[in-house]
N, C-alpha and C. Protein backbone atom coordinates (compact mmCIF):
# COMPACT_ATOMS: atom_id res chain seq x y z
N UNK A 1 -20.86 7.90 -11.58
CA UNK A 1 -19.67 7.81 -10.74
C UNK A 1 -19.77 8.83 -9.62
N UNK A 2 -19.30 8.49 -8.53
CA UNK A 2 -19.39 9.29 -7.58
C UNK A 2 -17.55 9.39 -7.10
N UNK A 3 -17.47 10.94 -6.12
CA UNK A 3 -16.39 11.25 -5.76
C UNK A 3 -16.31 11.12 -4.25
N UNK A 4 -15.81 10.01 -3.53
CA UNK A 4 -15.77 10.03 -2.09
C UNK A 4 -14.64 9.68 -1.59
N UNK A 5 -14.49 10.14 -0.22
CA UNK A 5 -12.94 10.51 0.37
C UNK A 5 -12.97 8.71 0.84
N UNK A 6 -11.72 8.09 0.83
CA UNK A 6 -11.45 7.28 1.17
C UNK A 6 -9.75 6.82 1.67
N UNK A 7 -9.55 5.63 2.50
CA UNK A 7 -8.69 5.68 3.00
C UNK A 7 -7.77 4.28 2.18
N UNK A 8 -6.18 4.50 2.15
CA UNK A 8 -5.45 3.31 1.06
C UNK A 8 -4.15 2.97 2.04
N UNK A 9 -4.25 1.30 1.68
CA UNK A 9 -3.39 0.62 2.97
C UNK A 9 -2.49 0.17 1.83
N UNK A 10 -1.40 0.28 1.37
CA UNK A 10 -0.44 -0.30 0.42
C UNK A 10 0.76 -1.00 1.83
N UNK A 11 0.81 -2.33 0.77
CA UNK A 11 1.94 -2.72 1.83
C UNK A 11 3.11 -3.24 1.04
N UNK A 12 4.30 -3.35 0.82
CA UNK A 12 5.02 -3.33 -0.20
C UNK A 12 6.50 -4.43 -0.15
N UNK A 13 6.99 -5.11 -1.10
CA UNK A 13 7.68 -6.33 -0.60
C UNK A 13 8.86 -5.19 -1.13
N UNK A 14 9.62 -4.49 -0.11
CA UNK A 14 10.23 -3.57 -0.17
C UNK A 14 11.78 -3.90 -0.85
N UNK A 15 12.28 -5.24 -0.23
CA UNK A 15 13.43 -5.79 -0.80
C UNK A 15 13.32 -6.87 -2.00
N UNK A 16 11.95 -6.51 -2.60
CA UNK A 16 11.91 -7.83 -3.52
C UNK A 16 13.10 -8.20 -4.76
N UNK A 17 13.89 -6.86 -4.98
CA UNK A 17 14.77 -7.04 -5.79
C UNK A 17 16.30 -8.04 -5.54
N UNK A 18 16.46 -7.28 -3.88
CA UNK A 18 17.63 -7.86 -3.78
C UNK A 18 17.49 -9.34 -3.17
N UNK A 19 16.29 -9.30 -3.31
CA UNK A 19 15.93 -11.20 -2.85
C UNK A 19 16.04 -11.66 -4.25
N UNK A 20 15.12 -11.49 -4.99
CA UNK A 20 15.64 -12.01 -6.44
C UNK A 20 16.96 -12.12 -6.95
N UNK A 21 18.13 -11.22 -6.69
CA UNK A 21 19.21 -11.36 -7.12
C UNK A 21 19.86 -12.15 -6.23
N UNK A 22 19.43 -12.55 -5.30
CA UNK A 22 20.73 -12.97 -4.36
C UNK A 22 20.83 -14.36 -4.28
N UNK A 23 19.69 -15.12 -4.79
CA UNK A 23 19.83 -16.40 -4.58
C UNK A 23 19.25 -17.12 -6.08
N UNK A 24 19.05 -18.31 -6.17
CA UNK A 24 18.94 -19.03 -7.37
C UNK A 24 17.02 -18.56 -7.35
N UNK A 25 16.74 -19.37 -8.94
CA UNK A 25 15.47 -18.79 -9.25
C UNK A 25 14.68 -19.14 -8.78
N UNK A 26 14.42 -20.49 -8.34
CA UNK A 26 13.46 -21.32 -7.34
C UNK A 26 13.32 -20.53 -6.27
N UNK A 27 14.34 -20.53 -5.44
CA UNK A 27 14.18 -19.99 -3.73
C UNK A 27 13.76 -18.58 -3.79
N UNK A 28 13.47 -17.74 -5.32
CA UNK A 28 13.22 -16.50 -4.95
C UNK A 28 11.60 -16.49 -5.41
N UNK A 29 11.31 -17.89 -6.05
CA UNK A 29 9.73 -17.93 -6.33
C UNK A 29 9.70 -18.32 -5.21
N UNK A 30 9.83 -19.03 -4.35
CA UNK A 30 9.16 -19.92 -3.59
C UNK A 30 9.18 -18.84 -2.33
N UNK A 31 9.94 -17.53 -2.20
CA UNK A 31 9.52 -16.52 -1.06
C UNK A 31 8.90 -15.55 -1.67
N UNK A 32 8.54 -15.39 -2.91
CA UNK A 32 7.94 -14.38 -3.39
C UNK A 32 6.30 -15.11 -3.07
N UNK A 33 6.16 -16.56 -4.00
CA UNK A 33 4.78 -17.19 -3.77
C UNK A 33 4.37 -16.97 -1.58
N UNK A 34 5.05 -17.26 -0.97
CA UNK A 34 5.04 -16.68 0.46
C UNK A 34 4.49 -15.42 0.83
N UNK A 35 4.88 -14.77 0.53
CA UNK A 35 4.74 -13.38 0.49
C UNK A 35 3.39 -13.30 0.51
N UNK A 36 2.71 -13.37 -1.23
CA UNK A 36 1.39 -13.44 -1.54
C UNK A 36 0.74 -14.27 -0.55
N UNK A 37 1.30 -15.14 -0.43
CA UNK A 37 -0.06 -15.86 0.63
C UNK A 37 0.11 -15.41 1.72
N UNK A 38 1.10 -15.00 2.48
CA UNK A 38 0.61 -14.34 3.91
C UNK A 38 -0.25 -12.99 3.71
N UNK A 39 -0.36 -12.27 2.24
CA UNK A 39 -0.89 -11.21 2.34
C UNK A 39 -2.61 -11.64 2.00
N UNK A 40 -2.78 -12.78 0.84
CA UNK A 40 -4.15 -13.14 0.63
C UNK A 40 -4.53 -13.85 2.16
N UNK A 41 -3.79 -14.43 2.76
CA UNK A 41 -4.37 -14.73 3.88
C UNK A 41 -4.81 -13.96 5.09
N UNK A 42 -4.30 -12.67 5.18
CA UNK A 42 -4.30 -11.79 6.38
C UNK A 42 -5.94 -11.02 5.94
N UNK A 43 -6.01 -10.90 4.53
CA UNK A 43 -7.09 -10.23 4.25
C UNK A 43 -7.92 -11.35 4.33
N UNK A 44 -8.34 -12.46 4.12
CA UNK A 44 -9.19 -13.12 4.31
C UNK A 44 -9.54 -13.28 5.73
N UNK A 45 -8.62 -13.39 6.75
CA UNK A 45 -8.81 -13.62 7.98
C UNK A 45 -9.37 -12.45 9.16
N UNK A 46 -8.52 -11.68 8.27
CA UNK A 46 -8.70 -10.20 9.19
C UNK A 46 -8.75 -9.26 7.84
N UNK A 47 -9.54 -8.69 7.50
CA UNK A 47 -9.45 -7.79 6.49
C UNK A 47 -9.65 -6.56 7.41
N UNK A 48 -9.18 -5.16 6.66
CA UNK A 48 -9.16 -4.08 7.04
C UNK A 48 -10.49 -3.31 7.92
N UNK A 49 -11.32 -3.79 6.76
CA UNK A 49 -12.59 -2.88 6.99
C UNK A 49 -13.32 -3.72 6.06
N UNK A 50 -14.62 -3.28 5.92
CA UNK A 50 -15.81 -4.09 4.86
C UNK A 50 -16.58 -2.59 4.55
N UNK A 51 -17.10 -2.71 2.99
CA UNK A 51 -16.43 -3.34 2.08
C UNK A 51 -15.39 -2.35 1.85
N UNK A 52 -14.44 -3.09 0.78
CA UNK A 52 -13.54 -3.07 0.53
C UNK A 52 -12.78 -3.30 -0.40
N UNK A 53 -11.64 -2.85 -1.20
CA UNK A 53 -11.07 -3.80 -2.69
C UNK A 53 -9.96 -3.81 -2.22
N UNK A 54 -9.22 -5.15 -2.99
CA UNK A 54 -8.02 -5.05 -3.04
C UNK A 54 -7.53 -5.19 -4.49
N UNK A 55 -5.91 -4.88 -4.76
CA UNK A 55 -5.18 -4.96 -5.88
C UNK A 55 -4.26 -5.52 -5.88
N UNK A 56 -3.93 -6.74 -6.38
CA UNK A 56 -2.54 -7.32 -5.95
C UNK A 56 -1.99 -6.68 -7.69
N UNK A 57 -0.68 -5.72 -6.88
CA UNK A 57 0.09 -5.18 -7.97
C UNK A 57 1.96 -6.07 -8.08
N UNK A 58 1.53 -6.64 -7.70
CA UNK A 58 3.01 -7.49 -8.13
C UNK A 58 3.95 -7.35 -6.91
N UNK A 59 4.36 -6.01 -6.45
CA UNK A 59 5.43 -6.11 -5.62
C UNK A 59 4.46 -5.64 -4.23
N UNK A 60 3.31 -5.18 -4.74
CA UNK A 60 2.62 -5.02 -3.20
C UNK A 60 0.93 -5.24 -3.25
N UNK A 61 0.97 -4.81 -2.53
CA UNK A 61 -0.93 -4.78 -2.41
C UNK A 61 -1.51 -3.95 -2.07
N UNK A 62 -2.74 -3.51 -2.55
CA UNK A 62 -3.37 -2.15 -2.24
C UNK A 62 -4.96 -2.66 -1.75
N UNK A 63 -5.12 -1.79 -0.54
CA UNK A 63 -6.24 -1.59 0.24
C UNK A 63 -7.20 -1.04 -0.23
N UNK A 64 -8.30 -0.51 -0.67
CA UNK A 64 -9.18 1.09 -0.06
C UNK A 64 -10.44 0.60 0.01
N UNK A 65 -10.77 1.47 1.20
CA UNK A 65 -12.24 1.65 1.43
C UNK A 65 -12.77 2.94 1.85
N UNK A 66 -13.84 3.19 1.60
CA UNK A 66 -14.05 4.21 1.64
C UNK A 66 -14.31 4.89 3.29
N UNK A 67 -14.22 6.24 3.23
CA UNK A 67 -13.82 6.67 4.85
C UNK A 67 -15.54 6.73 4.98
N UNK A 68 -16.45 6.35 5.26
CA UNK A 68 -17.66 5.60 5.85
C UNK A 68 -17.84 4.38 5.91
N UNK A 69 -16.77 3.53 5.60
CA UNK A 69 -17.09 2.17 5.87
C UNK A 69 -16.65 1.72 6.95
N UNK A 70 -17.09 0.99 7.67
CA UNK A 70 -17.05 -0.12 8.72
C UNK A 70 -15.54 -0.26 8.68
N UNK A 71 -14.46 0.05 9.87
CA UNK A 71 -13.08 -0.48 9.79
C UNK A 71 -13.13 0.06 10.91
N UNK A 72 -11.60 -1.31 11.13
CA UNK A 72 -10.87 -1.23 12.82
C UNK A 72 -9.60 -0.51 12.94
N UNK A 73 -9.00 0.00 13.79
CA UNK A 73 -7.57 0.51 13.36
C UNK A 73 -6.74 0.49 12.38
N UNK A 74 -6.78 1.19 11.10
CA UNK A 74 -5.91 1.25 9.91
C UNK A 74 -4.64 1.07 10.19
N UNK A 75 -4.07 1.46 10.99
CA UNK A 75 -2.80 2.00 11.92
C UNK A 75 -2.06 0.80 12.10
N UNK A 76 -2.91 0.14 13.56
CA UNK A 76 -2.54 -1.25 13.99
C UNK A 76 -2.93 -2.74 12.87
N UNK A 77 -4.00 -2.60 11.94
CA UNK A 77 -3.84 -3.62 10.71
C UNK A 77 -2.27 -3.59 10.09
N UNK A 78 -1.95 -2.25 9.58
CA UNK A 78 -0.69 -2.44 8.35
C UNK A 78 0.41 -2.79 9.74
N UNK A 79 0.76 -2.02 10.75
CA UNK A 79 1.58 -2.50 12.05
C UNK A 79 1.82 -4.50 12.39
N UNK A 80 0.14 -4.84 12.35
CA UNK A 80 0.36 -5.81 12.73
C UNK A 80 0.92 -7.16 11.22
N UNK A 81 0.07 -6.61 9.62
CA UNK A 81 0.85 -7.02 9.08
C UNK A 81 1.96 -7.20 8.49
N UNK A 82 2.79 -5.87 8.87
CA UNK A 82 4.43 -5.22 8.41
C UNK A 82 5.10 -6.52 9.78
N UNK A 83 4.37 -7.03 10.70
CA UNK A 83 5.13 -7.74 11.62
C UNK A 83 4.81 -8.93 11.27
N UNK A 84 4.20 -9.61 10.82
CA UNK A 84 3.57 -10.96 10.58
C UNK A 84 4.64 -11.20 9.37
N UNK A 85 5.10 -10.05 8.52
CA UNK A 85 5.78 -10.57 7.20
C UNK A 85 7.04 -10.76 7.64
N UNK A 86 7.60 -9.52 8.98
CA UNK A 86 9.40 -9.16 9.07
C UNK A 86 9.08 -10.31 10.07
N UNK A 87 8.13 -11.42 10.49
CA UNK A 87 8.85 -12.35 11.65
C UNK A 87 9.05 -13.96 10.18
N UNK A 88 9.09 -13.55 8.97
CA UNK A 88 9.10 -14.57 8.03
C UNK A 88 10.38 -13.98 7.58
N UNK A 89 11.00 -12.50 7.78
CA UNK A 89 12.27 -12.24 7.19
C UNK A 89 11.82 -11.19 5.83
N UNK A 90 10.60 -10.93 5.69
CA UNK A 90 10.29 -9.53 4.62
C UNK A 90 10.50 -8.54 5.09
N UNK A 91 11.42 -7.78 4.10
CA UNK A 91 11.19 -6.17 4.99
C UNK A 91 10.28 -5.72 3.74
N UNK A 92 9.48 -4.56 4.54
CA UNK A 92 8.28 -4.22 3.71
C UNK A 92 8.27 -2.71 3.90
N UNK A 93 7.60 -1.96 2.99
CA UNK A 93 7.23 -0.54 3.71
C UNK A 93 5.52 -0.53 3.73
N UNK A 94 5.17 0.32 4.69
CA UNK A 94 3.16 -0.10 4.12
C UNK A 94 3.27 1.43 4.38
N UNK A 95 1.89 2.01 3.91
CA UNK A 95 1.63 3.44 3.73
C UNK A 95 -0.08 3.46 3.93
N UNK A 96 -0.49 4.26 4.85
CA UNK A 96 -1.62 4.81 4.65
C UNK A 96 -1.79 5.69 4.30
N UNK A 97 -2.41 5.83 3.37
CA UNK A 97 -2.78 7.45 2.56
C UNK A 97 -4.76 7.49 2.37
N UNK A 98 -4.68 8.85 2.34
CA UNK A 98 -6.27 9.63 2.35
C UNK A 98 -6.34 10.44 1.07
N UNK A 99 -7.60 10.34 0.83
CA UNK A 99 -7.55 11.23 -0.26
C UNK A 99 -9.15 10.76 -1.06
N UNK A 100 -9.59 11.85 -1.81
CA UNK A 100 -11.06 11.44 -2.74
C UNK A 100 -10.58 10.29 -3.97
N UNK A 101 -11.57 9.19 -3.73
CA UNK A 101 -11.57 8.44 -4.86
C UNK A 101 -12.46 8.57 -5.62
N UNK A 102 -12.65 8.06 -6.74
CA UNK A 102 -13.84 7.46 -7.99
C UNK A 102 -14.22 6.44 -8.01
N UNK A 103 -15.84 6.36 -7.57
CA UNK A 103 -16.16 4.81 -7.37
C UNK A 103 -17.34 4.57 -8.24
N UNK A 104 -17.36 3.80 -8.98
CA UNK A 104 -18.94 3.29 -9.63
C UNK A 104 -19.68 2.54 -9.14
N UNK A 105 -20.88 3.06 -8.58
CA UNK A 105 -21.87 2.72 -7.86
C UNK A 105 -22.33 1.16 -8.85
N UNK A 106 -22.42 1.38 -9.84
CA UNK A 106 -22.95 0.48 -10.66
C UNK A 106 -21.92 -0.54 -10.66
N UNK A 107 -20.50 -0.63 -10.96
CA UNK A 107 -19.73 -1.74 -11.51
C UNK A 107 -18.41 -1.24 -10.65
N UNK A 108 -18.47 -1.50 -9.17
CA UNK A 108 -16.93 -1.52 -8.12
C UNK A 108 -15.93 -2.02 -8.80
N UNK A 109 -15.55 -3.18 -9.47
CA UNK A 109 -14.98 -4.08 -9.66
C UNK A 109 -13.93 -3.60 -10.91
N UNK A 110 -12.63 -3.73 -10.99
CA UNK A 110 -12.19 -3.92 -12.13
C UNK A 110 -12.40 -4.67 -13.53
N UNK A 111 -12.48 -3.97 -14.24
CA UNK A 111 -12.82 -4.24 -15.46
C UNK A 111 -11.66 -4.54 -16.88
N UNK A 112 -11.82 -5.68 -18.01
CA UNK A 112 -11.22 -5.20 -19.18
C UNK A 112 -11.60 -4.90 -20.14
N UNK A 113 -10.85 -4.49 -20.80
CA UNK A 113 -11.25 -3.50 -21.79
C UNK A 113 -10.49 -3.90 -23.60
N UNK A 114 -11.40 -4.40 -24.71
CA UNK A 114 -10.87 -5.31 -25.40
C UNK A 114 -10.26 -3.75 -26.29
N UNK A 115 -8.61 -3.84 -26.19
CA UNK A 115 -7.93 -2.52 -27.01
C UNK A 115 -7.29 -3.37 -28.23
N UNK A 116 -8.15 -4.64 -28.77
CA UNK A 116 -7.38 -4.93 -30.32
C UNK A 116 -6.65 -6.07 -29.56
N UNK A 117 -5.15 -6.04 -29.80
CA UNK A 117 -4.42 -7.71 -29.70
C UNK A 117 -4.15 -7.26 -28.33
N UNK A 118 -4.79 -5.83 -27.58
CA UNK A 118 -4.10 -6.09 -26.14
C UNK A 118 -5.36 -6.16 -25.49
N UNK A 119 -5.41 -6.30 -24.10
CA UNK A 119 -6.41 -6.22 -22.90
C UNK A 119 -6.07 -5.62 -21.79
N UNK A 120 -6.68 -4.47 -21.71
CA UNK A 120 -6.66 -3.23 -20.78
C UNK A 120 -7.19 -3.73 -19.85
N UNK A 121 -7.10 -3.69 -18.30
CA UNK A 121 -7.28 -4.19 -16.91
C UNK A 121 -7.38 -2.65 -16.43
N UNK A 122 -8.33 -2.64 -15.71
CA UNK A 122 -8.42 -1.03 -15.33
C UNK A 122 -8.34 -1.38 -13.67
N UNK A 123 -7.59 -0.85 -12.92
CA UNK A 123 -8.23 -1.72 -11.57
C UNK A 123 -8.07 -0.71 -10.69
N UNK A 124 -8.34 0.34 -11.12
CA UNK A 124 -8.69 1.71 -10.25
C UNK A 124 -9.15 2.96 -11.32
N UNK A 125 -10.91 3.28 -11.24
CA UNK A 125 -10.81 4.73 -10.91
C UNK A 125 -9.87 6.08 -10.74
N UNK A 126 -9.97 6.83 -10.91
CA UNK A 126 -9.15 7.76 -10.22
C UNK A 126 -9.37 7.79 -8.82
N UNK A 127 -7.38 7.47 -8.30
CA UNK A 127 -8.01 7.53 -6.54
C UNK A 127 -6.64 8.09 -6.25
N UNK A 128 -6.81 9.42 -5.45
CA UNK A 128 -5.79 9.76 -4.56
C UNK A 128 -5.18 9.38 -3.96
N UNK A 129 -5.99 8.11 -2.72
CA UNK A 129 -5.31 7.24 -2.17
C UNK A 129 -3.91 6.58 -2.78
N UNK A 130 -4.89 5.93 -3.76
CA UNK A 130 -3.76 5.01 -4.69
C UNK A 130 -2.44 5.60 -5.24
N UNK A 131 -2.65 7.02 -5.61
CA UNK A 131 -1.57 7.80 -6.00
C UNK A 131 -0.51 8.27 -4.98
N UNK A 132 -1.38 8.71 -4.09
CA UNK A 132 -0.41 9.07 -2.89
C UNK A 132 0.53 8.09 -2.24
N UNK A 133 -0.06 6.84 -2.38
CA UNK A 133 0.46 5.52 -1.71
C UNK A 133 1.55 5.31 -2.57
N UNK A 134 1.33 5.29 -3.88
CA UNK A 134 2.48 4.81 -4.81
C UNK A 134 3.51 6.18 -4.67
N UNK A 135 3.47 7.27 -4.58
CA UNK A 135 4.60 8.06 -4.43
C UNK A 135 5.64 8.12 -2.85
N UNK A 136 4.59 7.60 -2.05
CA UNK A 136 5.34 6.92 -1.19
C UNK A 136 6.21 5.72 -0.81
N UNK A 137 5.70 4.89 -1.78
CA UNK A 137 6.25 3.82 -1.58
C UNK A 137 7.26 3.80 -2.78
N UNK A 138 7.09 4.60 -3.52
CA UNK A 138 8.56 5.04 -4.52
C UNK A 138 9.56 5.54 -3.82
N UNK A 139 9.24 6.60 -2.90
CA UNK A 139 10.04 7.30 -2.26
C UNK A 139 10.69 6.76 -1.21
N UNK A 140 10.58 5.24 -0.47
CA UNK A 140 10.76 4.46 0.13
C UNK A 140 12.27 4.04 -0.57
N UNK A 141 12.57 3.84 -1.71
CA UNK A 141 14.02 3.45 -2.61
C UNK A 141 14.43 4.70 -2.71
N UNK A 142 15.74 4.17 -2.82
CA UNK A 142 16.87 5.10 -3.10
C UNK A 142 17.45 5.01 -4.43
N UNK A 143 18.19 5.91 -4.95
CA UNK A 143 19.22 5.21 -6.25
C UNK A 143 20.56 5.41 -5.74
N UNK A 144 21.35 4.55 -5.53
CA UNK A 144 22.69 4.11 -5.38
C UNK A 144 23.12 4.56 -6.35
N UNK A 145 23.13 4.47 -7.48
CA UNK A 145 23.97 5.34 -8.45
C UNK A 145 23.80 6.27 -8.42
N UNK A 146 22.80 7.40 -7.79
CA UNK A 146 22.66 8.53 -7.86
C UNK A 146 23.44 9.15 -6.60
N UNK A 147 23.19 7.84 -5.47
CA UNK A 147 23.83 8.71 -4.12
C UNK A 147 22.59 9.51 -3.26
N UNK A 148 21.31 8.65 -4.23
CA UNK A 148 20.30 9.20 -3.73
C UNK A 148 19.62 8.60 -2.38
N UNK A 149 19.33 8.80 -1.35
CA UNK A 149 19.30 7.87 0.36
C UNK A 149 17.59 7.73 0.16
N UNK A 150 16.83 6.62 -0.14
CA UNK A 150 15.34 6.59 0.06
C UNK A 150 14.83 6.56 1.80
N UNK A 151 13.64 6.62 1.59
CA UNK A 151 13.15 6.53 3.37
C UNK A 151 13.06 5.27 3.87
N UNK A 152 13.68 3.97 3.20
CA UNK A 152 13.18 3.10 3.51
C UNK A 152 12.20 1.98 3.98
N UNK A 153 12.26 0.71 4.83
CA UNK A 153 11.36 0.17 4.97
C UNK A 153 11.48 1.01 6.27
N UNK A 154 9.50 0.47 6.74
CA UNK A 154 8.63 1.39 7.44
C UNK A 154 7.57 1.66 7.15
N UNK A 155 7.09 1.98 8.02
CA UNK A 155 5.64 2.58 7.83
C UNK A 155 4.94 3.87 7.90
N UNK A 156 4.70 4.30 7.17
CA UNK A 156 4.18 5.48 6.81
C UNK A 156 3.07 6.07 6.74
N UNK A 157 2.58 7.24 7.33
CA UNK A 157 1.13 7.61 7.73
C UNK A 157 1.18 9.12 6.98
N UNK A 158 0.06 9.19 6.24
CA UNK A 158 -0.02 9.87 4.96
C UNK A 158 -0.68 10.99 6.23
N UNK A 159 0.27 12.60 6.08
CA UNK A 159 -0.62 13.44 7.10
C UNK A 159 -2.49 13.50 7.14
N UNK A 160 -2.91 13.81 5.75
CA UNK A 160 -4.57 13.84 5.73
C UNK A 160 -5.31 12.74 6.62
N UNK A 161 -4.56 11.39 6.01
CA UNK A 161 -5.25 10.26 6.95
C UNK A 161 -5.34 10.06 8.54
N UNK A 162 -4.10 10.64 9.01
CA UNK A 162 -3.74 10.74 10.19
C UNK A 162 -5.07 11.91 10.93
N UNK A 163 -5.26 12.92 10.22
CA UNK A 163 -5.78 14.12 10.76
C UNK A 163 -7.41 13.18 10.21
N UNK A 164 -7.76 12.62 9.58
CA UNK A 164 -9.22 12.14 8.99
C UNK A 164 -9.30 10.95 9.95
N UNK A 165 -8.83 9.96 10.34
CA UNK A 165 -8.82 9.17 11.99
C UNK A 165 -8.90 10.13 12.78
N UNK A 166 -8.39 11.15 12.98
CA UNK A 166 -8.83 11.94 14.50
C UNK A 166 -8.12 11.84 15.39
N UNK A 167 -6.36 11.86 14.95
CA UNK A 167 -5.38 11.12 15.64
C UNK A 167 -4.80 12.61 15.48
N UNK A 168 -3.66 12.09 16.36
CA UNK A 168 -2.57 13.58 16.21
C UNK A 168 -1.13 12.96 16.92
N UNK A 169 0.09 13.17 16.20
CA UNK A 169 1.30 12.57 16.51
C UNK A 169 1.44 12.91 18.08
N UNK A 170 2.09 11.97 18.92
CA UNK A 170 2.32 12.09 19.48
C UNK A 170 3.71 13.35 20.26
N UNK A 171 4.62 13.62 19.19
CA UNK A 171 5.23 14.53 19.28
C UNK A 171 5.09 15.54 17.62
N UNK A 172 6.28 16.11 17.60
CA UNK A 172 6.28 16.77 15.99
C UNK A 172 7.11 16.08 15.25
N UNK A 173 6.86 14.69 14.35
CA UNK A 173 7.94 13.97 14.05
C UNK A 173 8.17 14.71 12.52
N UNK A 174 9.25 14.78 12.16
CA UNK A 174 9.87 15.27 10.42
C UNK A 174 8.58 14.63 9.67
N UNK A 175 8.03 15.54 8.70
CA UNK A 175 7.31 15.24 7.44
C UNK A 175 8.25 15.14 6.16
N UNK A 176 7.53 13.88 6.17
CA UNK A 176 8.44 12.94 4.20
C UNK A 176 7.74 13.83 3.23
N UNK A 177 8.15 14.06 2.30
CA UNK A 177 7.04 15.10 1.61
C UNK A 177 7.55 13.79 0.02
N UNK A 178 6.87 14.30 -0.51
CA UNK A 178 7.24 12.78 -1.93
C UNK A 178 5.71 13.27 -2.91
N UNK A 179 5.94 14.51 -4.08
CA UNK A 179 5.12 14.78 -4.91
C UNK A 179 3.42 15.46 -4.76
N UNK A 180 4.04 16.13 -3.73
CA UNK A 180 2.57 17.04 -2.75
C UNK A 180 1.94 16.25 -1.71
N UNK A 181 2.41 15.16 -1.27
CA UNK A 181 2.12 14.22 -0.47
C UNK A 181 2.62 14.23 0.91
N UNK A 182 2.40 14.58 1.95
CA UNK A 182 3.04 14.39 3.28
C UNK A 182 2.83 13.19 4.37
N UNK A 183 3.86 13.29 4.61
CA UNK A 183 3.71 12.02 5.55
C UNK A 183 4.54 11.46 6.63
N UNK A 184 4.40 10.92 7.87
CA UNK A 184 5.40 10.77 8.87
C UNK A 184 5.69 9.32 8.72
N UNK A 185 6.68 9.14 9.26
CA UNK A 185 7.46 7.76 9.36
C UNK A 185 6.55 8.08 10.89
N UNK A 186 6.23 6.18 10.88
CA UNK A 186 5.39 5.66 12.20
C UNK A 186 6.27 4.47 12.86
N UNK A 187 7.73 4.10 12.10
CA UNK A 187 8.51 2.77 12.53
C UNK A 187 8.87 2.75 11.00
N UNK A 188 9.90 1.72 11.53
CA UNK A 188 11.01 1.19 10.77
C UNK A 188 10.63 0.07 10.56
């Protein structure tokens, strides 16, 4: 196994709850099945970078490739697909995050793992990316019963990644901070 820095595009069906509750059970499969296919389709058509994995985790999807691979604007990909979903009526949050992953040279691919009457799906290594992405995109909700205000939908640029592109904000915008993780809101 090797340890290399890589970059993670999570994009996230941000209101999937209150779409599920709000209407009957059909119309909330039939925009959830939507969803998935504008996202399996964007990667087939335009994928991020090569190579590359993805994870379809239920309410979103996860990117990474590693920061030597072949890719076009991280930035303007999640931009242009956070717009391809909100002109169908998704609000989404997407997050780029940086950070060292764990990759097996020998076997990339997720694997299972026979644990008795269950089956273990491993579909990440240890990866920063992936971690950082998910504490962002947690931190994206709020709890209403708590009175707690999340950052909402938007897009989010994990500081490391920002500074590992070779970019620099255009002004000094507020840093989201969410479990040692920093990061600027890039849009709503």
């Amino acid at each position: 196994m090797l340890d290399e820095n890589a970059f993670g595009l999570l994009i996230s069906y941000h209101s999937l709850e209150e779409d599920e509750y709000a209407g009957e059970r059909a119309d909330f499969i039939q925009r959830y099945v939507g969803f998935a296919a504008l996202l399996r389709a964007r990667l087939t058509e335009q994928p991020p970078g090569m190579p590359a994995r993805a994870v379809d985790l239920g309410h979103a999807l996860y990117v990474e490739l590693l920061d030597d691979a072949e890719h076009g604007d991280l930035v303007s990909w999640l931009r242009g697909l956070r717009s391809a979903l909100g002109e169908q009526g998704y609000r989404t949050a997407a997050i780029l995050s940086f950070g060292a992953a764990w990759i097996d040279a020998a076997e990339p691919r997720p694997d299972s793992v026979d644990c008795g009457a269950l089956k273990l799906t491993r579909a990440s290594l240890p990866s920063e990316p992936l971690r950082r992405a998910l504490l962002a995109e947690a931190a994206t909700h709020g709890d209403d019963e708590e009175g707690i205000a999340g950052w909402g939908p938007g897009l989010y640029l994990d500081v490391d990644a920002v500074e590992a592109l070779g970019r620099k904000p255009k002004n000094e915008p507020t840093i989201l901070c969410s479990g040692g993780a920093r990061f600027y809101r890039a849009g709503s």
